[in-house]
PDB file of N, CA and C in Angstrom:
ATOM      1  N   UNK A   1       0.855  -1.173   0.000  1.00  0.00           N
ATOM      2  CA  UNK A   1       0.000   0.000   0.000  1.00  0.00           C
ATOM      3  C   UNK A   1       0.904   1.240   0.000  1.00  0.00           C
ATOM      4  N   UNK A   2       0.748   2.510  -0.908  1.00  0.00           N
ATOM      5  CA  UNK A   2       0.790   3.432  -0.759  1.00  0.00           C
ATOM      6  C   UNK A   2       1.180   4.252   0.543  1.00  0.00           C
ATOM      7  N   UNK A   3       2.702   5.091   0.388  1.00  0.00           N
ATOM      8  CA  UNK A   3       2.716   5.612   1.715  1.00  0.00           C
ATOM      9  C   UNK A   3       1.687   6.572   2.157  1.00  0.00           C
ATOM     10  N   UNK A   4       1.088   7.582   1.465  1.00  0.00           N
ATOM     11  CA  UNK A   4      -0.013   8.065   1.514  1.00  0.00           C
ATOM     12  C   UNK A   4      -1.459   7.488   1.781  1.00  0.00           C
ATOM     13  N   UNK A   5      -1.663   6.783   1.331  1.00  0.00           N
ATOM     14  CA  UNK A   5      -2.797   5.408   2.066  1.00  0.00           C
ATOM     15  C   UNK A   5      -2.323   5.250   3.432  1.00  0.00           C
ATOM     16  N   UNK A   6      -1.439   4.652   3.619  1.00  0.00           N
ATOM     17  CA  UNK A   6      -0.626   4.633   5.072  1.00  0.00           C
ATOM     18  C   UNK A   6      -0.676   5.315   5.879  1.00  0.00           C
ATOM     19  N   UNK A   7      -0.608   6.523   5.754  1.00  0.00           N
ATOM     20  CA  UNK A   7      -0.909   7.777   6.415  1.00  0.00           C
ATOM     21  C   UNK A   7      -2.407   8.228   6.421  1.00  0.00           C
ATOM     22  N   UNK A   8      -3.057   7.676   5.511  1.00  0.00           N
ATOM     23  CA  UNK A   8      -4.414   7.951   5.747  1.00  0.00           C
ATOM     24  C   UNK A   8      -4.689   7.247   6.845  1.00  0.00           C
ATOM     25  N   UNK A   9      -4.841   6.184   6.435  1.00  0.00           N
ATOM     26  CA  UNK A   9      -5.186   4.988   7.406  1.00  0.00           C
ATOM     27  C   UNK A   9      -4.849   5.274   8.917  1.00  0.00           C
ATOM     28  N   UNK A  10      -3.535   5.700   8.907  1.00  0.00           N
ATOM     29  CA  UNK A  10      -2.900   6.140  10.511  1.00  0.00           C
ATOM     30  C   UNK A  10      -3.742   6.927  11.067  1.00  0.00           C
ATOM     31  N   UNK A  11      -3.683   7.797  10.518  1.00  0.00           N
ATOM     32  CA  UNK A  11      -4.583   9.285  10.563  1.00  0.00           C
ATOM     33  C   UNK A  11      -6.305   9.376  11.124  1.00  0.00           C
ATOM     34  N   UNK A  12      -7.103   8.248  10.404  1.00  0.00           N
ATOM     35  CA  UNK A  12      -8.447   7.162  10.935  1.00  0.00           C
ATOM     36  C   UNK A  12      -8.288   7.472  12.359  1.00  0.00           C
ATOM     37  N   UNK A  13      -6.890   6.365  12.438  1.00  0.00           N
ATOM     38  CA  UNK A  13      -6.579   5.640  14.019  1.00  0.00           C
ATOM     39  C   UNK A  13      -7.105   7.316  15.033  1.00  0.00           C
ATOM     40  N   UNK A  14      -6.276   7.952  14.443  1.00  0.00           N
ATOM     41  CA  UNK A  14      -6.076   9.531  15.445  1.00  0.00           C
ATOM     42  C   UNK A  14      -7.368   9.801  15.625  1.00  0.00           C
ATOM     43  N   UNK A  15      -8.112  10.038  14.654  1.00  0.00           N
ATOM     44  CA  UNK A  15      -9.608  10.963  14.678  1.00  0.00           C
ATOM     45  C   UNK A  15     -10.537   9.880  15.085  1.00  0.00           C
ATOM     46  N   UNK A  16     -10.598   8.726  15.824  1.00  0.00           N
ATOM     47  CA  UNK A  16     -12.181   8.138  16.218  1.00  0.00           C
ATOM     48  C   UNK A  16     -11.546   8.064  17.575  1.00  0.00           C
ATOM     49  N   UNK A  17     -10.523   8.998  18.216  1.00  0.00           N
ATOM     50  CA  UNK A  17      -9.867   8.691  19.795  1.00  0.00           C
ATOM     51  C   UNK A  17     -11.131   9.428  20.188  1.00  0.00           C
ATOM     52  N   UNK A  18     -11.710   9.035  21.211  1.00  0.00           N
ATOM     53  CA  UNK A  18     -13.237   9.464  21.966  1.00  0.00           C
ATOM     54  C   UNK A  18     -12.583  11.246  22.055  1.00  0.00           C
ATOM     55  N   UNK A  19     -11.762  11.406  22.620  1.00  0.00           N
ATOM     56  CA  UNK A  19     -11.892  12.840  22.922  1.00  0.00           C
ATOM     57  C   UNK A  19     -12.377  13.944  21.580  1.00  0.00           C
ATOM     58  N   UNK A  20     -12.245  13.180  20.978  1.00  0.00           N
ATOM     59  CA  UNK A  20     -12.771  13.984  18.992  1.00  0.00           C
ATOM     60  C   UNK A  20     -14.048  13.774  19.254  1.00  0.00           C
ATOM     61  N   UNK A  21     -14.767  13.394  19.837  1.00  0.00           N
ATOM     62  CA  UNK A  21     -16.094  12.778  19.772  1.00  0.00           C
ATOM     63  C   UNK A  21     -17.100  12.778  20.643  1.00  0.00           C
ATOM     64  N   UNK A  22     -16.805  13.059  21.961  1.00  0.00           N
ATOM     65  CA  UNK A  22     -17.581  13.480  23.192  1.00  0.00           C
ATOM     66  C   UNK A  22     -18.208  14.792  22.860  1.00  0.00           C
ATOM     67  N   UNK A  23     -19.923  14.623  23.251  1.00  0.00           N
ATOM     68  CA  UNK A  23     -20.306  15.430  22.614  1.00  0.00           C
ATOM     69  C   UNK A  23     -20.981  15.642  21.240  1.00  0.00           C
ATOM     70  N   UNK A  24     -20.573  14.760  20.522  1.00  0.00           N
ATOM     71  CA  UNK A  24     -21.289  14.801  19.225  1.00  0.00           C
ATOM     72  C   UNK A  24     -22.064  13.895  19.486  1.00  0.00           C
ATOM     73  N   UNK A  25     -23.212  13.495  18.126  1.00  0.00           N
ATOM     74  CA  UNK A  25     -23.591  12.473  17.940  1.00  0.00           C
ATOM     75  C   UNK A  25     -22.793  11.473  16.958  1.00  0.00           C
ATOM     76  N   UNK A  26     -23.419  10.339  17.115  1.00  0.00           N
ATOM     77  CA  UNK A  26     -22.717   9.238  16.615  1.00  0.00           C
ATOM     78  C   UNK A  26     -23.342   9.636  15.129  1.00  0.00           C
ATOM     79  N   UNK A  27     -24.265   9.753  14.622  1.00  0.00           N
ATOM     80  CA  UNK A  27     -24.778  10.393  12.999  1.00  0.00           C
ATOM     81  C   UNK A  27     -23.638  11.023  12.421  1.00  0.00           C
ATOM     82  N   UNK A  28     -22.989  12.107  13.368  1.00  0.00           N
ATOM     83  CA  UNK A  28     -22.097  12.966  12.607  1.00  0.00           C
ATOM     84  C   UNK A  28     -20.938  12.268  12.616  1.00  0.00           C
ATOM     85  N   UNK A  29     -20.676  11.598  14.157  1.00  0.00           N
ATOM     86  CA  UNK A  29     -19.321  10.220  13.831  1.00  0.00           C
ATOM     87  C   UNK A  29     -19.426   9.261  12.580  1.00  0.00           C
ATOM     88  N   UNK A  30     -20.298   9.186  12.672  1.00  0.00           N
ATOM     89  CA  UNK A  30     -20.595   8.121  10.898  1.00  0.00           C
ATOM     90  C   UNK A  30     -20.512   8.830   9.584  1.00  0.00           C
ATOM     91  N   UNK A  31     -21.237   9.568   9.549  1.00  0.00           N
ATOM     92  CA  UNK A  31     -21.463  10.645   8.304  1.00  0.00           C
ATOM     93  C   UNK A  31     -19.677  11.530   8.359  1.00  0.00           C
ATOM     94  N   UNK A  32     -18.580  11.510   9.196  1.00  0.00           N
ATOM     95  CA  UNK A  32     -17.658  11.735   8.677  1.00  0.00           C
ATOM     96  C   UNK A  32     -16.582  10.462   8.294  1.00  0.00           C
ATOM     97  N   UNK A  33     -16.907   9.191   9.504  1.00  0.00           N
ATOM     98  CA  UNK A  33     -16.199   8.374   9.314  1.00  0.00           C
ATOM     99  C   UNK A  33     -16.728   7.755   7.724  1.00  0.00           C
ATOM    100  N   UNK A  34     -17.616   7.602   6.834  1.00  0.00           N
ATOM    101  CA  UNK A  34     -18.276   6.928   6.197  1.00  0.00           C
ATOM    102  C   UNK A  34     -17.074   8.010   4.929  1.00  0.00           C
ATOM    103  N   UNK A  35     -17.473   9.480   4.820  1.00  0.00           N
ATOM    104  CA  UNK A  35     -17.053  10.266   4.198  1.00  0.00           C
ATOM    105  C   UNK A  35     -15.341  10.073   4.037  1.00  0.00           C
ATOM    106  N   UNK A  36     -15.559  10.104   4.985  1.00  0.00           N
ATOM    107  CA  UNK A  36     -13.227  10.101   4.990  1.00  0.00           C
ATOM    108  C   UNK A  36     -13.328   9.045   4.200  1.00  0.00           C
ATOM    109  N   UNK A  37     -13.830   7.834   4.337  1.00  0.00           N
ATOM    110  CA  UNK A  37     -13.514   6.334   4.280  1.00  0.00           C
ATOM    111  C   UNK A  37     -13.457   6.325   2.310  1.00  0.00           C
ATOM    112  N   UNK A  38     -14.479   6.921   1.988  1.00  0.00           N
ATOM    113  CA  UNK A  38     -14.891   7.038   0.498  1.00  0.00           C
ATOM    114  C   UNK A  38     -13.707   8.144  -0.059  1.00  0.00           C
ATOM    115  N   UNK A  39     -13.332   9.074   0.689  1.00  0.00           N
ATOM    116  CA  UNK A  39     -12.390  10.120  -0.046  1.00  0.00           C
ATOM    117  C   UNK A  39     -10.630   8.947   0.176  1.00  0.00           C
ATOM    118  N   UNK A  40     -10.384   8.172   0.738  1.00  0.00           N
ATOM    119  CA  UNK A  40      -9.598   7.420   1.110  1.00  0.00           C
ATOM    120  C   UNK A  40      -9.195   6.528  -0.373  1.00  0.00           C
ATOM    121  N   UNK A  41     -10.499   5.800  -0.204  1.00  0.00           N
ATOM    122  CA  UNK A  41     -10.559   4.933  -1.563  1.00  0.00           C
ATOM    123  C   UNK A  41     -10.015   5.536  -2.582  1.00  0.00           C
ATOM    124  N   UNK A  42     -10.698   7.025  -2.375  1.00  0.00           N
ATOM    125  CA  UNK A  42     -10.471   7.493  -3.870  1.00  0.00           C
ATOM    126  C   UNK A  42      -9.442   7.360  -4.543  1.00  0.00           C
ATOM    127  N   UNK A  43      -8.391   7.935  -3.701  1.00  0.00           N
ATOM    128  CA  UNK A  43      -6.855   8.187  -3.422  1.00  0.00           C
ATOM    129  C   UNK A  43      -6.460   7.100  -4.238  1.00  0.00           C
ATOM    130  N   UNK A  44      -7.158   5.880  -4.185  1.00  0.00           N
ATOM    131  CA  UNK A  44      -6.181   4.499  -3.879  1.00  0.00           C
ATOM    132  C   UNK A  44      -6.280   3.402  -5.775  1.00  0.00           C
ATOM    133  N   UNK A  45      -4.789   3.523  -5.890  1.00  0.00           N
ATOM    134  CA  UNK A  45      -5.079   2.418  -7.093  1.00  0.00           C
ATOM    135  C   UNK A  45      -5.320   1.425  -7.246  1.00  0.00           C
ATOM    136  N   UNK A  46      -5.903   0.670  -7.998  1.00  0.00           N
ATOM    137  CA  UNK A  46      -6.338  -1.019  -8.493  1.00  0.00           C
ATOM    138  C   UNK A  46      -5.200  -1.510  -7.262  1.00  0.00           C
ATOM    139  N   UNK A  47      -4.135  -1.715  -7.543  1.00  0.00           N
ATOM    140  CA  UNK A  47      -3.506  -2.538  -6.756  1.00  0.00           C
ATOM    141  C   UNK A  47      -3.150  -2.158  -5.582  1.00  0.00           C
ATOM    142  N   UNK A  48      -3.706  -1.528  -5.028  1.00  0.00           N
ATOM    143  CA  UNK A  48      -3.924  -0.737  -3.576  1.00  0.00           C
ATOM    144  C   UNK A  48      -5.340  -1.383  -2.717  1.00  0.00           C
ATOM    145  N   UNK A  49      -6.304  -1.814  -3.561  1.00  0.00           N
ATOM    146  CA  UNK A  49      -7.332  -1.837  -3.001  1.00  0.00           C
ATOM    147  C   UNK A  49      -7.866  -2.791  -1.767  1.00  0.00           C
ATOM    148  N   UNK A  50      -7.176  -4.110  -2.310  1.00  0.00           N
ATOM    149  CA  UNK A  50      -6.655  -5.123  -1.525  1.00  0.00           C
ATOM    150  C   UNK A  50      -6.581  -4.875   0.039  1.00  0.00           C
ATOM    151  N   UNK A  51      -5.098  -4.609   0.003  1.00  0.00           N
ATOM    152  CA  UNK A  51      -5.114  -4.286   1.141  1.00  0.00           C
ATOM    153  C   UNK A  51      -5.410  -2.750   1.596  1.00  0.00           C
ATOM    154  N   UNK A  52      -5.928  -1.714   1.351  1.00  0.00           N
ATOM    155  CA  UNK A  52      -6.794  -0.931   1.971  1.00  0.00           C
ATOM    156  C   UNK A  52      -8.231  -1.763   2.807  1.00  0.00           C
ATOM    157  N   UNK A  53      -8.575  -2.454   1.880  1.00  0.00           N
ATOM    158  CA  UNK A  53      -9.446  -2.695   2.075  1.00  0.00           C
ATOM    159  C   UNK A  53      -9.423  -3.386   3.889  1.00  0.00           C
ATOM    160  N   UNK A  54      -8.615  -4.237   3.969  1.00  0.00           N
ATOM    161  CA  UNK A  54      -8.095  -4.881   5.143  1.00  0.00           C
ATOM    162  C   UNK A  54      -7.526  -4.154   5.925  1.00  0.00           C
ATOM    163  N   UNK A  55      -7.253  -2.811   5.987  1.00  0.00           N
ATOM    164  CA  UNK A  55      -6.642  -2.071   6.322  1.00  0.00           C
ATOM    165  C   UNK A  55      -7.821  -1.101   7.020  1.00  0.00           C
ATOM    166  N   UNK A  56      -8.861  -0.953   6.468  1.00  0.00           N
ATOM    167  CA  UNK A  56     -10.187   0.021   6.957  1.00  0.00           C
ATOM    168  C   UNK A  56     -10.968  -1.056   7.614  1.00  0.00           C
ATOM    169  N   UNK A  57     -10.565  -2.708   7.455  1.00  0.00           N
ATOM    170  CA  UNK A  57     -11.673  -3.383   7.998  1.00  0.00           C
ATOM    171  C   UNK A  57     -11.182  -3.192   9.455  1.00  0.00           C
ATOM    172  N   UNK A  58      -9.826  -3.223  10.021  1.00  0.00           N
ATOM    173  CA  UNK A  58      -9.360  -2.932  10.885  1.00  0.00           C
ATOM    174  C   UNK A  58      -9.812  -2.104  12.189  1.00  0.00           C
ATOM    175  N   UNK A  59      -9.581  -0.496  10.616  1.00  0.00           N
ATOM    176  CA  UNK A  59     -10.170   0.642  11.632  1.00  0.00           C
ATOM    177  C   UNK A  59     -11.612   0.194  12.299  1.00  0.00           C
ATOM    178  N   UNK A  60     -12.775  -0.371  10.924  1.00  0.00           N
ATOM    179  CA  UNK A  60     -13.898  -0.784  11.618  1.00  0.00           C
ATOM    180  C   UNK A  60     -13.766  -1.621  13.284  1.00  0.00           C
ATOM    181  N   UNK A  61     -13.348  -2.382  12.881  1.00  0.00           N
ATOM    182  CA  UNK A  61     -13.012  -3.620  14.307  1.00  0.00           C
ATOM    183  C   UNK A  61     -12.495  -2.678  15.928  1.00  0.00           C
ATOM    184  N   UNK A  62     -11.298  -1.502  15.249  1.00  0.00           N
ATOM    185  CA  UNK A  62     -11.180  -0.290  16.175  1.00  0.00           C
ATOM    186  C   UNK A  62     -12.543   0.589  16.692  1.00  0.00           C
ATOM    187  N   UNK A  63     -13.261   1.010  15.610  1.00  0.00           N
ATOM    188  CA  UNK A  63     -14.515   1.614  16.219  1.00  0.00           C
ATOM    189  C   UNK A  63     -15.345   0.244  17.042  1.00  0.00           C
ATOM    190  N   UNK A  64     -15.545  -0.531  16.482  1.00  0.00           N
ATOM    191  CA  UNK A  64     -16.906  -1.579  17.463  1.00  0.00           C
ATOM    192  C   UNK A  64     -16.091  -2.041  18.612  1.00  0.00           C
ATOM    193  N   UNK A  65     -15.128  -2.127  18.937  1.00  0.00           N
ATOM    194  CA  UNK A  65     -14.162  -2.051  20.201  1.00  0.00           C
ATOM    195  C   UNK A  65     -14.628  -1.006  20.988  1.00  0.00           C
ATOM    196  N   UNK A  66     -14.577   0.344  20.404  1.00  0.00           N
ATOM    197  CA  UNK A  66     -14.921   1.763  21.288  1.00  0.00           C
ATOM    198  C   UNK A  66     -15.871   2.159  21.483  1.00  0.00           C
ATOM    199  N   UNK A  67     -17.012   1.377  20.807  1.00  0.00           N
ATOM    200  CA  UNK A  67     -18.048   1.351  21.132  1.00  0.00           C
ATOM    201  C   UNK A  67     -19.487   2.276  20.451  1.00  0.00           C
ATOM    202  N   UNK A  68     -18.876   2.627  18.871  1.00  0.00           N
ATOM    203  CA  UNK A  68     -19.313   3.491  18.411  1.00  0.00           C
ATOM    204  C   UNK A  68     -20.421   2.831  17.146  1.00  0.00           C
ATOM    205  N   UNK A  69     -20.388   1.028  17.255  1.00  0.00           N
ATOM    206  CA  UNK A  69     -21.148   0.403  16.660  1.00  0.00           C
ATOM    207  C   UNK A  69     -22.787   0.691  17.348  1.00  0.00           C
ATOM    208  N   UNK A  70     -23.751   1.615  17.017  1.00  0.00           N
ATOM    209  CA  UNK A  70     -24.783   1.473  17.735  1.00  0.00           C
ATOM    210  C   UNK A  70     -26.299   1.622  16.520  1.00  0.00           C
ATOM    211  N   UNK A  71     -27.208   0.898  16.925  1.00  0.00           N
ATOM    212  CA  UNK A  71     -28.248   0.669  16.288  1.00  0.00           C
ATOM    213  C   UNK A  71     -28.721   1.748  16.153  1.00  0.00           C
ATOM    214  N   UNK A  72     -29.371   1.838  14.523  1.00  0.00           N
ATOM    215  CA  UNK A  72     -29.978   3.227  13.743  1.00  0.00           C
ATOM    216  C   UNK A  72     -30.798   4.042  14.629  1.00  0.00           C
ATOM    217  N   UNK A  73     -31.471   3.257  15.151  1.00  0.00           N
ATOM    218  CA  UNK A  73     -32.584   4.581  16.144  1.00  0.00           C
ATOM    219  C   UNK A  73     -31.260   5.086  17.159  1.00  0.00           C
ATOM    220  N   UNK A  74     -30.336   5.129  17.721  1.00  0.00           N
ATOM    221  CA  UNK A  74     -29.683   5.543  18.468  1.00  0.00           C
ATOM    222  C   UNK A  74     -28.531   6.719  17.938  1.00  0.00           C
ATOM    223  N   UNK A  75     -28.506   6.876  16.421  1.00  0.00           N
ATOM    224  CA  UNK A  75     -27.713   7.886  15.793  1.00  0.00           C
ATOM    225  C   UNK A  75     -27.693   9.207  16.617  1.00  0.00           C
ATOM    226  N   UNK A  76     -28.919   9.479  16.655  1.00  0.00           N
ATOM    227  CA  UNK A  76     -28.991  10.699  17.090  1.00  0.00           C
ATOM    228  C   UNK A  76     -28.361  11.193  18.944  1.00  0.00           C
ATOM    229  N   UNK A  77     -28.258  10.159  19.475  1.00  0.00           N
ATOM    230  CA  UNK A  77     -27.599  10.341  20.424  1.00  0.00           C
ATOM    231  C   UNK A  77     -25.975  10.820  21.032  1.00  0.00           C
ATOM    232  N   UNK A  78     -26.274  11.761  21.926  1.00  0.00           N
ATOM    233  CA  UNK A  78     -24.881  12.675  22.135  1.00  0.00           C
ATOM    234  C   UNK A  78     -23.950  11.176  22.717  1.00  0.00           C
ATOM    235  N   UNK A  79     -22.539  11.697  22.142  1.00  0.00           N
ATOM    236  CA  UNK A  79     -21.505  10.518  22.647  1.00  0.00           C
ATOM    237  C   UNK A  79     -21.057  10.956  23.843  1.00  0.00           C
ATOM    238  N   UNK A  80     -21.103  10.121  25.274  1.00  0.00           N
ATOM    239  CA  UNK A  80     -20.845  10.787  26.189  1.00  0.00           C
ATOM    240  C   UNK A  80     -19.157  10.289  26.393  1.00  0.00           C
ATOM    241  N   UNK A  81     -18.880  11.392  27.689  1.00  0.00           N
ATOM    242  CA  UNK A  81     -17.513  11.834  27.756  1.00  0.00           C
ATOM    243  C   UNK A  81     -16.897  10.126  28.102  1.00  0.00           C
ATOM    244  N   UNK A  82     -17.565   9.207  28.713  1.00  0.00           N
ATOM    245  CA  UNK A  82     -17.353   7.898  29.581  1.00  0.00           C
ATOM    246  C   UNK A  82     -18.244   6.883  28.407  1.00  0.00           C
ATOM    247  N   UNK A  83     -17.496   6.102  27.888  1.00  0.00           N
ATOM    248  CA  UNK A  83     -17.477   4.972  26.971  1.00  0.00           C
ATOM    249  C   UNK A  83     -17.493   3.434  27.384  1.00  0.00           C
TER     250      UNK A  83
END
């Protein structure tokens, strides 16, 4: 992968640390994580995709760890400071 992919990817890791996120709702945590995730791809060539791909399944596995996997009626809810 791309050192720039690489750095995207790193970069994921940084921005879903709860302190980015206390306070919001999880809608807007999605609606940017969803957004980055698609401008990411973009970046990325045929033979990049592969492992990006394994590479964002990751980050996913990082968010449902932190707890930011939550059912549709619950979007709208503020992320509190305690996880």
């Amino acid at each position: 992968m791309r050192d720039d992919l690489t750095i995207a990817v790193g970069e994921l890791y940084q921005a879903i640390r709860h302190e980015h996120w206390q306070g919001k709702t999880y809608r807007q945590f999605w609606t940017w994580f969803n957004d980055r995730c698609i401008q990411i791809v973009g970046m990325a060539d045929a033979a990049d995709l592969d492992a990006l791909g394994v590479a964002l399944f990751e980050v996913r596995d990082a968010i449902e760890a932190s707890g930011y996997m939550v059912a549709s009626d619950r979007l709208d809810e503020t992320i509190d400071a305690e996880m």
